[in-house]
PDB file of N, CA and C in Angstrom:
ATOM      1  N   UNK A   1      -2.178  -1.686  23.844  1.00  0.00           N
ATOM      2  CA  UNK A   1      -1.834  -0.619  22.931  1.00  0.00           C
ATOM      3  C   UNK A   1      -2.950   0.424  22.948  1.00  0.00           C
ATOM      4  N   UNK A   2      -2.418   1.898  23.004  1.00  0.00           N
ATOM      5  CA  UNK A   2      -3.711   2.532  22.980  1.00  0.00           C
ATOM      6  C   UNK A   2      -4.034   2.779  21.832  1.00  0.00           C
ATOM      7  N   UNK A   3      -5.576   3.493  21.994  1.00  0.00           N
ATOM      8  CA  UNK A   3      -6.010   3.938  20.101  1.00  0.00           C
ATOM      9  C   UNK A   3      -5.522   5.078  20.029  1.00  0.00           C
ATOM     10  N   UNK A   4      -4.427   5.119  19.000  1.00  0.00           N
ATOM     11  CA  UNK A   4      -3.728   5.924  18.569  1.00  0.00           C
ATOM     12  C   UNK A   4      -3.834   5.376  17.314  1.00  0.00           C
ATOM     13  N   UNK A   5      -4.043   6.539  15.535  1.00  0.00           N
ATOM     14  CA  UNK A   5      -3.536   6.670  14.312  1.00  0.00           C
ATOM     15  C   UNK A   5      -2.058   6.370  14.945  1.00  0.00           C
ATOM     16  N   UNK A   6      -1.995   5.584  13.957  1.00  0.00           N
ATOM     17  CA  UNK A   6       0.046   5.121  13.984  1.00  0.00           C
ATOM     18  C   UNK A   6       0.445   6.443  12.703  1.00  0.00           C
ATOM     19  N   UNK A   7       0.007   6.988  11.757  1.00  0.00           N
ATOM     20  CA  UNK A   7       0.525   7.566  10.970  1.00  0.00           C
ATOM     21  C   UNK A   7       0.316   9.673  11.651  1.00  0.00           C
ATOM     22  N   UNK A   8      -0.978   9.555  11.845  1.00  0.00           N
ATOM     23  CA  UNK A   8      -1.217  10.823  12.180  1.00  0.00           C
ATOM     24  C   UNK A   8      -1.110  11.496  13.413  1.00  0.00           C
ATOM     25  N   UNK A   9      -0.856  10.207  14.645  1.00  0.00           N
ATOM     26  CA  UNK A   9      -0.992  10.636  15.623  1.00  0.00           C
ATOM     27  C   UNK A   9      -2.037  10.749  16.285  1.00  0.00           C
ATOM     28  N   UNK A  10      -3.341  10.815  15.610  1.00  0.00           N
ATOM     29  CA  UNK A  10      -4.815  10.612  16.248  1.00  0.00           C
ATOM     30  C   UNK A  10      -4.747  10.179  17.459  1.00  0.00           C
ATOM     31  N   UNK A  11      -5.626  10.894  18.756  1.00  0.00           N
ATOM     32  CA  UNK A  11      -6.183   9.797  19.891  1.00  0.00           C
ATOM     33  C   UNK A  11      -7.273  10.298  19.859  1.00  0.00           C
ATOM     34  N   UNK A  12      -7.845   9.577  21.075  1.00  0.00           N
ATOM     35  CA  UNK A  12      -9.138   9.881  21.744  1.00  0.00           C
ATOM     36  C   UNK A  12      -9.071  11.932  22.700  1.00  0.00           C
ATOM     37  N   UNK A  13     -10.324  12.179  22.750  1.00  0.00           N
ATOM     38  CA  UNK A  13     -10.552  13.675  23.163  1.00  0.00           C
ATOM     39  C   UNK A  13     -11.616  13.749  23.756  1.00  0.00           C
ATOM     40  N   UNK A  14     -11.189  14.230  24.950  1.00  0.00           N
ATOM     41  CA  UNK A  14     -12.601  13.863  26.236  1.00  0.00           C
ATOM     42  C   UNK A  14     -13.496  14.918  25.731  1.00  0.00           C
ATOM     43  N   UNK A  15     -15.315  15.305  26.138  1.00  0.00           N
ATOM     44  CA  UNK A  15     -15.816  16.070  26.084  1.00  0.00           C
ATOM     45  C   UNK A  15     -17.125  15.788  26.743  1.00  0.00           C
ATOM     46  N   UNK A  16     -17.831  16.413  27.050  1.00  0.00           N
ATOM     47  CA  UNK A  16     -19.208  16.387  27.706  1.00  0.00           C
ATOM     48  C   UNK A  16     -20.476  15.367  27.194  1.00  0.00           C
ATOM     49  N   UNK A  17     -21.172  14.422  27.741  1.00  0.00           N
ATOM     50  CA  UNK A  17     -22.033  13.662  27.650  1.00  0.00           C
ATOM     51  C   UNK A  17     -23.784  14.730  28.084  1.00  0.00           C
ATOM     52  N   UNK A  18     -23.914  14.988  26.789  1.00  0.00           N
ATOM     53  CA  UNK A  18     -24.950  15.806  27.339  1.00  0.00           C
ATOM     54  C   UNK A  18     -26.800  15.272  26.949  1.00  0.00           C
ATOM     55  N   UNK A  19     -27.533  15.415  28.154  1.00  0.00           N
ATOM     56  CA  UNK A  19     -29.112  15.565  28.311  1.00  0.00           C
ATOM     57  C   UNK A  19     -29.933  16.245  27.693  1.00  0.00           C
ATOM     58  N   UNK A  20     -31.097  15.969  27.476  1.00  0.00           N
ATOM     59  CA  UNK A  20     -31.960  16.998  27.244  1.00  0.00           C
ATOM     60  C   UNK A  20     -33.239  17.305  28.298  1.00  0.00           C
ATOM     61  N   UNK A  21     -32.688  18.424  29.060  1.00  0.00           N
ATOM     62  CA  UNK A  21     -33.777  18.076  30.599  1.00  0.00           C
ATOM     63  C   UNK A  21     -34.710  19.847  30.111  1.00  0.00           C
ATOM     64  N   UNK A  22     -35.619  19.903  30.085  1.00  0.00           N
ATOM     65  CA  UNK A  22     -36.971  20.863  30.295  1.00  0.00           C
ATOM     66  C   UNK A  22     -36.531  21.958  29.146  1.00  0.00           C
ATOM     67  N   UNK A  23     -36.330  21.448  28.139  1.00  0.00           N
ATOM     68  CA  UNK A  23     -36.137  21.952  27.044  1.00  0.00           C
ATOM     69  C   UNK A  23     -34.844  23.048  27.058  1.00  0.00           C
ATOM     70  N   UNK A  24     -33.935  22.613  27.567  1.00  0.00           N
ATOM     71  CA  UNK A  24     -32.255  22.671  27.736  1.00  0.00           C
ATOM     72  C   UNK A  24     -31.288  21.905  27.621  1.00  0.00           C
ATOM     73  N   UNK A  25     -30.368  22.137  27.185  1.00  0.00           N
ATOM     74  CA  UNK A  25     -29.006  20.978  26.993  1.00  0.00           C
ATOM     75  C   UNK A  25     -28.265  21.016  28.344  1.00  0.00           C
ATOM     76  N   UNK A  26     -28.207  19.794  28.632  1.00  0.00           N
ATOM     77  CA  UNK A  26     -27.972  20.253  30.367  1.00  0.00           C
ATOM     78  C   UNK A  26     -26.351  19.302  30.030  1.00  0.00           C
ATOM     79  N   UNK A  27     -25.098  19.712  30.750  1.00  0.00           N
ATOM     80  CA  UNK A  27     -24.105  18.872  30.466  1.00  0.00           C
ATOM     81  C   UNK A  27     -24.004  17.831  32.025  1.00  0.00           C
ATOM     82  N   UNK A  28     -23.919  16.313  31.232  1.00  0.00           N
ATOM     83  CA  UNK A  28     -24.608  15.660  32.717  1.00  0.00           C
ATOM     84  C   UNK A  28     -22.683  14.890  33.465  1.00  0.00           C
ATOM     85  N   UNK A  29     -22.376  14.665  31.976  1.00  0.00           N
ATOM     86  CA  UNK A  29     -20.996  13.656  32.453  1.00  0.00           C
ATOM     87  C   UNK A  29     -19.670  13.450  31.101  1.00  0.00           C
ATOM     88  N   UNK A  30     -19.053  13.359  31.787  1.00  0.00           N
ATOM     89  CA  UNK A  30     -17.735  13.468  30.776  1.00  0.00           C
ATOM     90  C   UNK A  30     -17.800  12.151  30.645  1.00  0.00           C
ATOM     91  N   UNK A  31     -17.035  11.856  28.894  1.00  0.00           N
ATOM     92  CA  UNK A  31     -16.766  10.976  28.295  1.00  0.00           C
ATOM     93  C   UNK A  31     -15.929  11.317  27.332  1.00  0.00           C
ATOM     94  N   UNK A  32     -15.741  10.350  26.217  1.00  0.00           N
ATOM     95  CA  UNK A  32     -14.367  10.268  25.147  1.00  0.00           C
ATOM     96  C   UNK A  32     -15.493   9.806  23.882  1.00  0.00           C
ATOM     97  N   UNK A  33     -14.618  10.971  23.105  1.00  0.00           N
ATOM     98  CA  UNK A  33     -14.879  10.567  21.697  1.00  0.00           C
ATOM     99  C   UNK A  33     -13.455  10.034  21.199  1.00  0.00           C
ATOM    100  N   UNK A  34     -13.929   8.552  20.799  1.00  0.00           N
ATOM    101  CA  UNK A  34     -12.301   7.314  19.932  1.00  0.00           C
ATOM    102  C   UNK A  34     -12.459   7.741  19.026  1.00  0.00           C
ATOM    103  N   UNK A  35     -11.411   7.608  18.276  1.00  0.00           N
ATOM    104  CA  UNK A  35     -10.747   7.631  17.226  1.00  0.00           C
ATOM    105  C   UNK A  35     -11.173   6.439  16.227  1.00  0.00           C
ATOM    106  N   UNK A  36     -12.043   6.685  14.981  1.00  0.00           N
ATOM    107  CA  UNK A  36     -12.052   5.927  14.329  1.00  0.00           C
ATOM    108  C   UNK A  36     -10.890   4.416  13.482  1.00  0.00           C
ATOM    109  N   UNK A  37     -10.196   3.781  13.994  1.00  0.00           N
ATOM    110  CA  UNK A  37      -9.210   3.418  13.857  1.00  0.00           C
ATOM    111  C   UNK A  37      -9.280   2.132  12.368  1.00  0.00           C
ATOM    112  N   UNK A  38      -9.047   1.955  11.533  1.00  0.00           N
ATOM    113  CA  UNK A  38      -8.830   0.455  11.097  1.00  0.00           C
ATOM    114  C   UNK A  38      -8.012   0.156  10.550  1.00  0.00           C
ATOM    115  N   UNK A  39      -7.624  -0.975  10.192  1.00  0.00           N
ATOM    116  CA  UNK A  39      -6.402  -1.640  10.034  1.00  0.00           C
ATOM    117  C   UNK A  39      -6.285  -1.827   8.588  1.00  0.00           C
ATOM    118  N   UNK A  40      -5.175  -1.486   7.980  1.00  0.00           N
ATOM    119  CA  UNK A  40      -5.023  -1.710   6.880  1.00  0.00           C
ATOM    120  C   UNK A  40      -3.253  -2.107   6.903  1.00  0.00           C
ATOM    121  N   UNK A  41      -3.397  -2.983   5.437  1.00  0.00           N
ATOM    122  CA  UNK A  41      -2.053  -3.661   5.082  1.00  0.00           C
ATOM    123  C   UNK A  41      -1.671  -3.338   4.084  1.00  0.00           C
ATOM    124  N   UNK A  42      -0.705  -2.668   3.931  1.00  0.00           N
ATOM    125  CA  UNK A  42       0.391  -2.196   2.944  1.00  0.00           C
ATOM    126  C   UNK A  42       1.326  -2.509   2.756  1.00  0.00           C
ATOM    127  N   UNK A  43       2.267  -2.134   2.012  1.00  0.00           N
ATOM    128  CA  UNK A  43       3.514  -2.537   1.343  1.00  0.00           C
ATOM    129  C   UNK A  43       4.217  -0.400   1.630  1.00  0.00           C
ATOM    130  N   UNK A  44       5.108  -0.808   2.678  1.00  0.00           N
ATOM    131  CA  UNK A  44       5.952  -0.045   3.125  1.00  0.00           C
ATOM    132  C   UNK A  44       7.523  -0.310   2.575  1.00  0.00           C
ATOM    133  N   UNK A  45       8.327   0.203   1.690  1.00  0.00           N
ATOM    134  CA  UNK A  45       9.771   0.122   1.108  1.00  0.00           C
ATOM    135  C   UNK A  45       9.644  -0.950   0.655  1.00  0.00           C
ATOM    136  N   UNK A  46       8.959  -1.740   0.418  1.00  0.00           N
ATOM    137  CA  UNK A  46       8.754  -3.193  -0.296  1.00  0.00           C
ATOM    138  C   UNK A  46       8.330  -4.319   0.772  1.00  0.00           C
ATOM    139  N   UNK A  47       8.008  -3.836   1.971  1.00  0.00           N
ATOM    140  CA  UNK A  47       7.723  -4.868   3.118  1.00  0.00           C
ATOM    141  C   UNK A  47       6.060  -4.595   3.357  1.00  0.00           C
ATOM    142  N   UNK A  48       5.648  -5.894   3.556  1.00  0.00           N
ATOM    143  CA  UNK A  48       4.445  -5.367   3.578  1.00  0.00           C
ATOM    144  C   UNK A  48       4.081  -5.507   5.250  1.00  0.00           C
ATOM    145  N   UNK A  49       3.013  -4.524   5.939  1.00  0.00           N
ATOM    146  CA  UNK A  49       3.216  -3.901   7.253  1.00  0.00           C
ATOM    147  C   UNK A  49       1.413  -3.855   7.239  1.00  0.00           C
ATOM    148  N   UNK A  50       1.252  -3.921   8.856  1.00  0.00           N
ATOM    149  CA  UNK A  50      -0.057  -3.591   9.262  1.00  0.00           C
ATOM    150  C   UNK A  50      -0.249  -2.497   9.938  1.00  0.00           C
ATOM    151  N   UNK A  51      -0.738  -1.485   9.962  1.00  0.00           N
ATOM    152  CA  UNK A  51      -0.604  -0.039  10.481  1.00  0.00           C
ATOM    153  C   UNK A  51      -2.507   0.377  10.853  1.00  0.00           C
ATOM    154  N   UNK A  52      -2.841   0.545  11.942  1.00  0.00           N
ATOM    155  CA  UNK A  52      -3.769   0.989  12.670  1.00  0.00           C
ATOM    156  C   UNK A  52      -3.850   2.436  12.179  1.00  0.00           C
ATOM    157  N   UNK A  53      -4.762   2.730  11.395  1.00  0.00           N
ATOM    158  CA  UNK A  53      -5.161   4.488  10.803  1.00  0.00           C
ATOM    159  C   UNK A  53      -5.711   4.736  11.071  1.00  0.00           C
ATOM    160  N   UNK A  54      -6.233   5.977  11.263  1.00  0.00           N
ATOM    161  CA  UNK A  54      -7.696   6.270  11.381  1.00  0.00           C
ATOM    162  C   UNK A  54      -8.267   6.474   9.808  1.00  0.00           C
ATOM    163  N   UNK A  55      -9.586   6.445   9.738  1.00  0.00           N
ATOM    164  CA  UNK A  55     -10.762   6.980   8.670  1.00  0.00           C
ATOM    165  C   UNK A  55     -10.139   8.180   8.135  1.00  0.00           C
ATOM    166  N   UNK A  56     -10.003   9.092   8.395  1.00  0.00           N
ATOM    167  CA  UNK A  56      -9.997  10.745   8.215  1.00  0.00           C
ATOM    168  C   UNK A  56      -8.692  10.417   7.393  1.00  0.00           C
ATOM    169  N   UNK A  57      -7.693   9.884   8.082  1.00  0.00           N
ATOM    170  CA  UNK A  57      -6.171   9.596   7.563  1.00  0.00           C
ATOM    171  C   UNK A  57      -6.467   8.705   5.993  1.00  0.00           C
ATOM    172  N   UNK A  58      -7.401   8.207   6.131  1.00  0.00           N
ATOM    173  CA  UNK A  58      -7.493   7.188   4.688  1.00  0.00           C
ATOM    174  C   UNK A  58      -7.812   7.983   4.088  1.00  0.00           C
ATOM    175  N   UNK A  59      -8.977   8.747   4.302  1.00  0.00           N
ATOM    176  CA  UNK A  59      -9.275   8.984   3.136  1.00  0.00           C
ATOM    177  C   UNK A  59      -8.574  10.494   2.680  1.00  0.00           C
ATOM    178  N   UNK A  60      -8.224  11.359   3.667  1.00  0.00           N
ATOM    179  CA  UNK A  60      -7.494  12.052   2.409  1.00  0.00           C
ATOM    180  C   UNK A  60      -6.127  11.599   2.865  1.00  0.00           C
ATOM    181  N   UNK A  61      -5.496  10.479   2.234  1.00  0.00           N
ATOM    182  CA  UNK A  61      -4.563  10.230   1.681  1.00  0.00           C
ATOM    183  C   UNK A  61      -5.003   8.685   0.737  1.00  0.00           C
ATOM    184  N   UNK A  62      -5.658   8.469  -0.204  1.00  0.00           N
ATOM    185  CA  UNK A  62      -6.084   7.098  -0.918  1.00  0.00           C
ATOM    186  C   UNK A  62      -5.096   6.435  -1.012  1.00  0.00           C
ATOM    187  N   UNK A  63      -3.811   6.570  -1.592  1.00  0.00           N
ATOM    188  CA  UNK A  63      -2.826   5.810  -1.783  1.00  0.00           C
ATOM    189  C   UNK A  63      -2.480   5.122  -0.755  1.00  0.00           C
ATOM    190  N   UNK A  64      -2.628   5.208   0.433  1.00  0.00           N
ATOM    191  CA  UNK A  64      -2.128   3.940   1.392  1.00  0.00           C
ATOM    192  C   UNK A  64      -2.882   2.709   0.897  1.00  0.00           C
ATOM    193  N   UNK A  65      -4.579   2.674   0.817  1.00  0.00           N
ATOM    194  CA  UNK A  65      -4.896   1.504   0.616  1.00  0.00           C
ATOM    195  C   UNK A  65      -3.871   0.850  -0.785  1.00  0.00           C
ATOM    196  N   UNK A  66      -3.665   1.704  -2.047  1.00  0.00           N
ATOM    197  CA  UNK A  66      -3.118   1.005  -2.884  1.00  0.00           C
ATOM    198  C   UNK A  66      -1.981  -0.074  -2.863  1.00  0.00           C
ATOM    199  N   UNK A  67      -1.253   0.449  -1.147  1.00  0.00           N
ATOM    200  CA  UNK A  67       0.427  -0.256  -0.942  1.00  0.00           C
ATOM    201  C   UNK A  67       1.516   0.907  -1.273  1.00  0.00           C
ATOM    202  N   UNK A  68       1.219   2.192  -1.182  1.00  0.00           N
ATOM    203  CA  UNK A  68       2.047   2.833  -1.252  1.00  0.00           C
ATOM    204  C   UNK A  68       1.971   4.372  -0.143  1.00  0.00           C
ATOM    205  N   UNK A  69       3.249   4.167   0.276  1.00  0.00           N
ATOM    206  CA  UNK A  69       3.205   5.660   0.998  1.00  0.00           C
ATOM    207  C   UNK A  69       3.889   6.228   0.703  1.00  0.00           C
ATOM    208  N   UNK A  70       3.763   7.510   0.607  1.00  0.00           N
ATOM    209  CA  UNK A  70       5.014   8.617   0.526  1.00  0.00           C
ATOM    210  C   UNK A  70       4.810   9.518   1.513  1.00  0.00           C
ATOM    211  N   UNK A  71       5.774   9.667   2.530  1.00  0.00           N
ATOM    212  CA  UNK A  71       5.291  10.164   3.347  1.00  0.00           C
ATOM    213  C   UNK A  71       6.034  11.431   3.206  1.00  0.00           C
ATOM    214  N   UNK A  72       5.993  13.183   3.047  1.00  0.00           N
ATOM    215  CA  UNK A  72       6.911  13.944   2.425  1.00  0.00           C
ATOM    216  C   UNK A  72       7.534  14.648   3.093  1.00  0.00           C
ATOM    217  N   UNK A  73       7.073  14.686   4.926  1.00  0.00           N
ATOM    218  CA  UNK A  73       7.704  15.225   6.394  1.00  0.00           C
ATOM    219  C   UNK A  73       8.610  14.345   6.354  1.00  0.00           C
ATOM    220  N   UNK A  74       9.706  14.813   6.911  1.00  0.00           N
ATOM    221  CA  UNK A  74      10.759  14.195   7.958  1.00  0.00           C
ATOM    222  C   UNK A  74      10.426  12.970   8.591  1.00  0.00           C
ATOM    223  N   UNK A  75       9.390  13.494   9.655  1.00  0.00           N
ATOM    224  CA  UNK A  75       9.045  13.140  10.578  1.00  0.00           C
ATOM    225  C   UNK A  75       8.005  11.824  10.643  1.00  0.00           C
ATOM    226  N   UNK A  76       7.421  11.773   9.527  1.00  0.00           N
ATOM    227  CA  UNK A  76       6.103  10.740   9.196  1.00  0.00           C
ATOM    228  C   UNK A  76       6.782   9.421   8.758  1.00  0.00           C
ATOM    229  N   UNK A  77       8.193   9.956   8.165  1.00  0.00           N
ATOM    230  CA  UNK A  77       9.362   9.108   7.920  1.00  0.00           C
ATOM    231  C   UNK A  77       9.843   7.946   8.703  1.00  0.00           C
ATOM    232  N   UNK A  78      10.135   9.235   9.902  1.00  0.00           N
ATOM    233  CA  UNK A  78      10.820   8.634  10.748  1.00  0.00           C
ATOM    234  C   UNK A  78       9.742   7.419  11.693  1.00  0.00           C
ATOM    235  N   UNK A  79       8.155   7.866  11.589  1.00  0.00           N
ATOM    236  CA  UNK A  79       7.329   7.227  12.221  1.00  0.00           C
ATOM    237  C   UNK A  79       7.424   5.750  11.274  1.00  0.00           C
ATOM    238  N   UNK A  80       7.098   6.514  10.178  1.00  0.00           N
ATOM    239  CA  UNK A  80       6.646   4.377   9.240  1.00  0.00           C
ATOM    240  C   UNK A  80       8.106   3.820   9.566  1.00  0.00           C
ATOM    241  N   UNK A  81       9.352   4.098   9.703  1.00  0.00           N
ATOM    242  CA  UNK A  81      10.652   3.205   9.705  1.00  0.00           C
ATOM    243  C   UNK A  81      10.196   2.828  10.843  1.00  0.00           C
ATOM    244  N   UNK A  82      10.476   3.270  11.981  1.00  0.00           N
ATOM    245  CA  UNK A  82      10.003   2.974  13.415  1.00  0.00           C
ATOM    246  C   UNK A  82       9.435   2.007  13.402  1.00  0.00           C
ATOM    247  N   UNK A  83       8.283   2.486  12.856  1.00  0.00           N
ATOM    248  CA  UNK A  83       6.791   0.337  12.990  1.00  0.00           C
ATOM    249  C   UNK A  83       7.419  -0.694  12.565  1.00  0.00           C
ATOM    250  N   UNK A  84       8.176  -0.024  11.105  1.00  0.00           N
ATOM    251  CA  UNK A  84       8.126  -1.373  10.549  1.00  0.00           C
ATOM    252  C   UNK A  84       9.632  -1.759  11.313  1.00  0.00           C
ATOM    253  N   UNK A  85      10.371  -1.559  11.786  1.00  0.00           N
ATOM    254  CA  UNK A  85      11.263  -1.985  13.147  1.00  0.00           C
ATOM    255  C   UNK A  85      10.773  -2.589  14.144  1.00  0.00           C
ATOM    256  N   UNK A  86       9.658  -2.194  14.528  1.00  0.00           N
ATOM    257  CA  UNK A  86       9.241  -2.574  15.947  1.00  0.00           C
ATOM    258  C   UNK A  86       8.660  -4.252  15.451  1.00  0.00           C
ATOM    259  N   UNK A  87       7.965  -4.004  14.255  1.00  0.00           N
ATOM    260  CA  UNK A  87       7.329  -5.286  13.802  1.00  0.00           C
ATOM    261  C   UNK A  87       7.866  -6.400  13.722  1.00  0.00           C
ATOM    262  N   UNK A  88       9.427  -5.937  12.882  1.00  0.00           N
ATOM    263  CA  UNK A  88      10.248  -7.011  12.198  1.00  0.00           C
ATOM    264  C   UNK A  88      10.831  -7.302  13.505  1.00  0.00           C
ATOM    265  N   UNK A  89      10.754  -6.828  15.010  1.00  0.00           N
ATOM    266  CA  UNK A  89      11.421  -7.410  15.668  1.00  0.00           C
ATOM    267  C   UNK A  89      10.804  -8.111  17.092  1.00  0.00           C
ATOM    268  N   UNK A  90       9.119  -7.931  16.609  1.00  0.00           N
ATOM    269  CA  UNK A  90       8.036  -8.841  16.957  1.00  0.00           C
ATOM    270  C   UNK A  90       8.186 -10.161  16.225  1.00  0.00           C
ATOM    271  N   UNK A  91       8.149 -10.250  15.462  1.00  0.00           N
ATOM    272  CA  UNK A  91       8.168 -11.326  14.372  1.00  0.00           C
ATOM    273  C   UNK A  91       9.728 -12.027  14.454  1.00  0.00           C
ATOM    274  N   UNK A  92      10.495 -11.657  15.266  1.00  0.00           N
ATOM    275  CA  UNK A  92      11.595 -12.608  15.584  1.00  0.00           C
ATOM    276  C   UNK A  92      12.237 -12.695  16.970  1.00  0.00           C
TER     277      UNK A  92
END
């Protein structure tokens, strides 16, 4: 699975690995900045679900840790039904 926010969409975003050579920022090699990711367990429509977030996503939205989402897009909708589908049909 990659690191992907399951709610926000978050990934990883390549950018420069940089030196400090003769008192210059020299750019030496590409790399990836991840996505802070952790796992939290909630209570989604009354089911309770494990969903990979990122940091940034927690905290401005607090109410997930409580067990509650409201998600008020369409679309963020359509993402939490999705998991908790994919889950319930891991689990059997």
């Amino acid at each position: 699975m990659s690191r992907k926010c399951q709610l926000s969409g978050k990934k990883a975003q390549s950018g420069m690995r940089y030196s400090f050579l003769r008192a210059h920022f020299n750019p030496t090699a590409k790399r990836k900045f991840q996505v802070n990711l952790q796992t939290v367990r909630t209570t989604v429509n009354g089911k309770k679900v494990k969903l990979k977030v990122s940091a940034s996503f927690i905290k401005a939205h607090p109410e997930i840790r409580c067990g509650i989402i409201l998600p008020l897009k369409r679309k963020d909708r359509n993402k939490v039904n999705k998991l908790i589908a994919q889950q319930q049909a891991a689990k059997q």
